[in-house]
N, C-alpha and C. Protein backbone atom coordinates (compact mmCIF):
# COMPACT_ATOMS: atom_id res chain seq x y z
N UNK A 1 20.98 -3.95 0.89
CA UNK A 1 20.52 -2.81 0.12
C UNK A 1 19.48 -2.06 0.95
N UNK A 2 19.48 -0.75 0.92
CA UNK A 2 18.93 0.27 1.83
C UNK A 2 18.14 1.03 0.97
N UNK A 3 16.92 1.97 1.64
CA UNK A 3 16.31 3.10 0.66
C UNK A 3 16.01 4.16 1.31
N UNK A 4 15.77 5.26 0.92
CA UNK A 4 15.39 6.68 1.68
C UNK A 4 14.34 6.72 1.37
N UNK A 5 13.05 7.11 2.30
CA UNK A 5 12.31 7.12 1.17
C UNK A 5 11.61 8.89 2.12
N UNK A 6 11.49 10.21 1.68
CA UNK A 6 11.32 10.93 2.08
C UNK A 6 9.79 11.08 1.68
N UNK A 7 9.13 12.13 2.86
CA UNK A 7 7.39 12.41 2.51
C UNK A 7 7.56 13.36 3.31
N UNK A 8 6.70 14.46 2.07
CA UNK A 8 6.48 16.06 2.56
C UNK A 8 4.93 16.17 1.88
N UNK A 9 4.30 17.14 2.57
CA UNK A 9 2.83 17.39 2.64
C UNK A 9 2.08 17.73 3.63
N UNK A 10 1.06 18.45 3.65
CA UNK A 10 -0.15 18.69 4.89
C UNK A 10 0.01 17.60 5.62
N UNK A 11 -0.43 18.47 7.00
CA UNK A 11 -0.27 16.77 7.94
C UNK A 11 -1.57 16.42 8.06
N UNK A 12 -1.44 15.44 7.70
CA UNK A 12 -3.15 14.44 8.10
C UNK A 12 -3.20 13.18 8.75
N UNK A 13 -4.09 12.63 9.60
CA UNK A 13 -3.91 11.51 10.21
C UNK A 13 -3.46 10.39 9.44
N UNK A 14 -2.37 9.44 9.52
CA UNK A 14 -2.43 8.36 9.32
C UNK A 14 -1.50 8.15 8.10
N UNK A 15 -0.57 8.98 7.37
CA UNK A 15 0.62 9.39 6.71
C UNK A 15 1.33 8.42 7.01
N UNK A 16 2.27 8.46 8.08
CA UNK A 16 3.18 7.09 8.50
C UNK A 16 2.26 5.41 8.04
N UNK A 17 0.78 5.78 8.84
CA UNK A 17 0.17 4.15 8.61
C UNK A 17 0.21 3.92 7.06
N UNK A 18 0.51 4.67 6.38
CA UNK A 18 0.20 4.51 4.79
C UNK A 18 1.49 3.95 4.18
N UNK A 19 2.10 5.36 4.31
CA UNK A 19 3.91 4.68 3.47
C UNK A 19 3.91 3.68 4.24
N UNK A 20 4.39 3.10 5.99
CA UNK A 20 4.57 1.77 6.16
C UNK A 20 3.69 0.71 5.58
N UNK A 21 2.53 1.05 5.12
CA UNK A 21 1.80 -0.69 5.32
C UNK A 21 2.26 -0.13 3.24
N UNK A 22 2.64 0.57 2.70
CA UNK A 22 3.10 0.28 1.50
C UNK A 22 4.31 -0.16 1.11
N UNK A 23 5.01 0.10 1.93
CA UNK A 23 6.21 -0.54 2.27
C UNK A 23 6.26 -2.55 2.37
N UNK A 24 5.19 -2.80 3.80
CA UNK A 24 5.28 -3.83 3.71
C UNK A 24 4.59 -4.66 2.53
N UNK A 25 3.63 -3.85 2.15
CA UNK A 25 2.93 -4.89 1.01
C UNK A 25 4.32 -5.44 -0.16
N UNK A 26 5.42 -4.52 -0.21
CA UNK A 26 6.46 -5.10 -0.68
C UNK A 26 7.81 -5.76 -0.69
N UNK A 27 7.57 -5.90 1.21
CA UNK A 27 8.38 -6.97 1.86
C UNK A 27 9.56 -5.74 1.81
N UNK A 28 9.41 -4.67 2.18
CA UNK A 28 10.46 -3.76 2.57
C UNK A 28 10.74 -3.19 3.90
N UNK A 29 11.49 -3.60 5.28
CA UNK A 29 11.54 -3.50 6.53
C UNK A 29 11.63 -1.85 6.48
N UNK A 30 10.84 -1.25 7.46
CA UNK A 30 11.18 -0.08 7.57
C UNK A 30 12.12 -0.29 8.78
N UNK A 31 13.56 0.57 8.96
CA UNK A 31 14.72 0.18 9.89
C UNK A 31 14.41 1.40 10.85
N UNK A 32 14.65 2.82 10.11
CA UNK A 32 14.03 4.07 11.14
C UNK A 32 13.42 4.82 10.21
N UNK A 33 12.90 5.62 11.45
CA UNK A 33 11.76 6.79 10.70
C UNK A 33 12.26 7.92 11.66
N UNK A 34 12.26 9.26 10.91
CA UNK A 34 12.01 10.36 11.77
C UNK A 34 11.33 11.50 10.82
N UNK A 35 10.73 12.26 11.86
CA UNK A 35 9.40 12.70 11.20
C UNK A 35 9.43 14.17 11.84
N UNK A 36 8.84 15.24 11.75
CA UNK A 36 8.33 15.87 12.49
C UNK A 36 7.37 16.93 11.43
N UNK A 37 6.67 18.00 12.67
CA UNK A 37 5.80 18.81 12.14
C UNK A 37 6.28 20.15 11.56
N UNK A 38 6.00 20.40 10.23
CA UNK A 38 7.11 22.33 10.23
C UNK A 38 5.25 22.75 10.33
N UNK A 39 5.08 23.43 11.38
CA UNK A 39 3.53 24.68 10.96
C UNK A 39 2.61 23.33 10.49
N UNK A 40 2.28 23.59 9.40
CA UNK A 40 1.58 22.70 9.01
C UNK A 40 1.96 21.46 8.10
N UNK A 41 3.10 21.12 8.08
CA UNK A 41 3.54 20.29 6.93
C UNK A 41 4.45 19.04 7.58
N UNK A 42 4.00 18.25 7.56
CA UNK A 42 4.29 16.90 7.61
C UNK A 42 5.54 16.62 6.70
N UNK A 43 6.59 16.11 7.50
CA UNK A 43 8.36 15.80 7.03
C UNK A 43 8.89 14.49 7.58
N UNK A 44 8.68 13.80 6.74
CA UNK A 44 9.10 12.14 7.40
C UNK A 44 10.85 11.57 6.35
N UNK A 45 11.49 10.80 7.27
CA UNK A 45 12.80 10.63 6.57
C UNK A 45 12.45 9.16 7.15
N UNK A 46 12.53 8.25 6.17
CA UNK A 46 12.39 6.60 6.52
C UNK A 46 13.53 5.71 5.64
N UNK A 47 14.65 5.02 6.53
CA UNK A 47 15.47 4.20 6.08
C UNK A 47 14.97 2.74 6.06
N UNK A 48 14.68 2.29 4.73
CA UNK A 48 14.16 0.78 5.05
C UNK A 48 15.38 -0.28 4.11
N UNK A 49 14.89 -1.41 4.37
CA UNK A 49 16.05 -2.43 4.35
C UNK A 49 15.25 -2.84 2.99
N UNK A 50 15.62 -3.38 1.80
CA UNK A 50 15.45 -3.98 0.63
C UNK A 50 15.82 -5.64 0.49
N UNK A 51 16.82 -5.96 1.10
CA UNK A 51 17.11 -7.37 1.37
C UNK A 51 16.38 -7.84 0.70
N UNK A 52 15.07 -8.02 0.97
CA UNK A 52 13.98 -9.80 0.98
C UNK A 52 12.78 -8.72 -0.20
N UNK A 53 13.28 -7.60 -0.70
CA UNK A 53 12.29 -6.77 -1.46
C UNK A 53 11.64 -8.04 -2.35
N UNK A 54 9.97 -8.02 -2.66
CA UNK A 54 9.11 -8.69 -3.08
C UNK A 54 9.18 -8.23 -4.69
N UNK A 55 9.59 -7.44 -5.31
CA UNK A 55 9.52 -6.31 -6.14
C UNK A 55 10.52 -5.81 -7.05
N UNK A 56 10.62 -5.52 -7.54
CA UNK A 56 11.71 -4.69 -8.18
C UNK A 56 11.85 -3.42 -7.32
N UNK A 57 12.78 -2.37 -6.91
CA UNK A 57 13.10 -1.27 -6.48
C UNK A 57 12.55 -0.12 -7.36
N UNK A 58 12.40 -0.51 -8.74
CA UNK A 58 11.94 0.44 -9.52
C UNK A 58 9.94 0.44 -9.48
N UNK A 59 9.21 -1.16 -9.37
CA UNK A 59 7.80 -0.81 -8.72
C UNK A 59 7.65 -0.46 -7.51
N UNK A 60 8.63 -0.62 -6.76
CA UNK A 60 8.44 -0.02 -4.85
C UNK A 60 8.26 1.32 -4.77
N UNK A 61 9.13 2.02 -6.28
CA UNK A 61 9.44 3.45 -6.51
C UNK A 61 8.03 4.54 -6.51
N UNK A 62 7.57 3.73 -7.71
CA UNK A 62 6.52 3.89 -8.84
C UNK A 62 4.90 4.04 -7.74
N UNK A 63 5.52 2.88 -7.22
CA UNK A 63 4.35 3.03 -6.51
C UNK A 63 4.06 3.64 -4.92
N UNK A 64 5.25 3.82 -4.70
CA UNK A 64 5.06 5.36 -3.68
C UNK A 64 4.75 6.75 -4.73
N UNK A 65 5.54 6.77 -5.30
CA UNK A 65 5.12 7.76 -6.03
C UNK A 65 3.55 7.89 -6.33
N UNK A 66 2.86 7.07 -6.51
CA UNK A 66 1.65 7.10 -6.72
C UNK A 66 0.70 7.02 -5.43
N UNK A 67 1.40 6.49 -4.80
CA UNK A 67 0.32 6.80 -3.32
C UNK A 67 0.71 8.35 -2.88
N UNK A 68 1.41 9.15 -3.70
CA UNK A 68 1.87 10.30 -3.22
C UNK A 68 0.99 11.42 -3.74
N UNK A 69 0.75 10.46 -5.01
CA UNK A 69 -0.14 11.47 -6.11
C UNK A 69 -1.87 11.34 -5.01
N UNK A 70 -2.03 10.08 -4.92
CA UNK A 70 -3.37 9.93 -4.46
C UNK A 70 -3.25 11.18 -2.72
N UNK A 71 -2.49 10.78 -2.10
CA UNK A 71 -2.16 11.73 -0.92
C UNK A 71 -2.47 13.14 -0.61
N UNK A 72 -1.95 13.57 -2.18
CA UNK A 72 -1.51 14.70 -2.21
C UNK A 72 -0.54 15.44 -1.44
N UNK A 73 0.84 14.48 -1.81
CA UNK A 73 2.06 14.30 -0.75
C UNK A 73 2.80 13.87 -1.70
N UNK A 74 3.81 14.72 -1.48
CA UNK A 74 5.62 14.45 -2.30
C UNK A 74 6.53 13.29 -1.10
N UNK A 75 6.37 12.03 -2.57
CA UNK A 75 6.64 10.46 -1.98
C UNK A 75 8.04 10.44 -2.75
N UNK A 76 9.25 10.65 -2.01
CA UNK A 76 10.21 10.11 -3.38
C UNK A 76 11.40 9.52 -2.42
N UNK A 77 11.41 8.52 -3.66
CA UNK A 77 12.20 6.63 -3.21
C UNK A 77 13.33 6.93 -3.90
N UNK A 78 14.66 6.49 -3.23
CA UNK A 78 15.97 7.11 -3.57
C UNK A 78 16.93 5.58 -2.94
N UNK A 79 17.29 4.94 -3.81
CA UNK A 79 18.35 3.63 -3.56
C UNK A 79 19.97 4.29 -2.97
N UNK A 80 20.16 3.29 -2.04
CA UNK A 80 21.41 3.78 -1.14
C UNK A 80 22.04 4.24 -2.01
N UNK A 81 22.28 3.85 -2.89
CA UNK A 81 23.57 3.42 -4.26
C UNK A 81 23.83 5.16 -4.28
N UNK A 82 22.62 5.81 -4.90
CA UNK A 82 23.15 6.96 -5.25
C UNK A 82 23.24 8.12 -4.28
N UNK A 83 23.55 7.94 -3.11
CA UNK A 83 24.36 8.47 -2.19
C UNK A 83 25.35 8.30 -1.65
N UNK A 84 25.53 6.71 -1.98
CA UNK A 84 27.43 6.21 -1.77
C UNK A 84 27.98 6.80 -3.36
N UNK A 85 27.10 6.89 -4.30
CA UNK A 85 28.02 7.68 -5.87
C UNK A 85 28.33 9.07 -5.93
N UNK A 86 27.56 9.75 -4.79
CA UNK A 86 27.75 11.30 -4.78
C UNK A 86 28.74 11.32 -3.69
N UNK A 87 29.08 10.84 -3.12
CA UNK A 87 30.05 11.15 -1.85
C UNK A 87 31.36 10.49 -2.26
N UNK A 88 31.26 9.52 -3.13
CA UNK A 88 32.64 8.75 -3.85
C UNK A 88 33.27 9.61 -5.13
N UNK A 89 34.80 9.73 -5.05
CA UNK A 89 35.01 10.08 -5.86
C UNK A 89 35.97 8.94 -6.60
């Protein structure tokens, strides 16, 4: 089991160090990251592995979402599932 987990917002130091070490606090491998700068806005695309998740998928969610709120950064956690359901017919 896989996750997307996308982050948009001002760029400020240390964005990546955050979602990853929130990631690991829930035993979620980050697999890749790609990131870059638009002007001023910070755009990260991170595929992580769920396997050995510590958590439910729905608090891993919850709680990016909320380090997103504290950020002041759009954090949103998206399970493989519903991108193999939009492409399946």
């Amino acid at each position: 089991m896989r996750a997307i987990i996308t982050v948009i917002g001002k760029d400020t130091v240390g964005i990546l160090a955050k979602v990853s070490a929130k990631c690991a606090s829930h035993n979620a491998n980050v697999i890749e990251v790609t990131q870059s700068i638009l002007q001023d806005l910070f755009c990260m695309i991170m595929l992580v592995d769920l396997s050995k998740l510590s958590t439910s998928f729905a608090t891993l969610a919850d709680d990016m979402a909320e380090l997103g709120k504290e950020e002041n950064l759009s954090i949103h956690t998206m399970h493989e599932d519903i991108f193999n359901c939009m492409h399946h017919i």
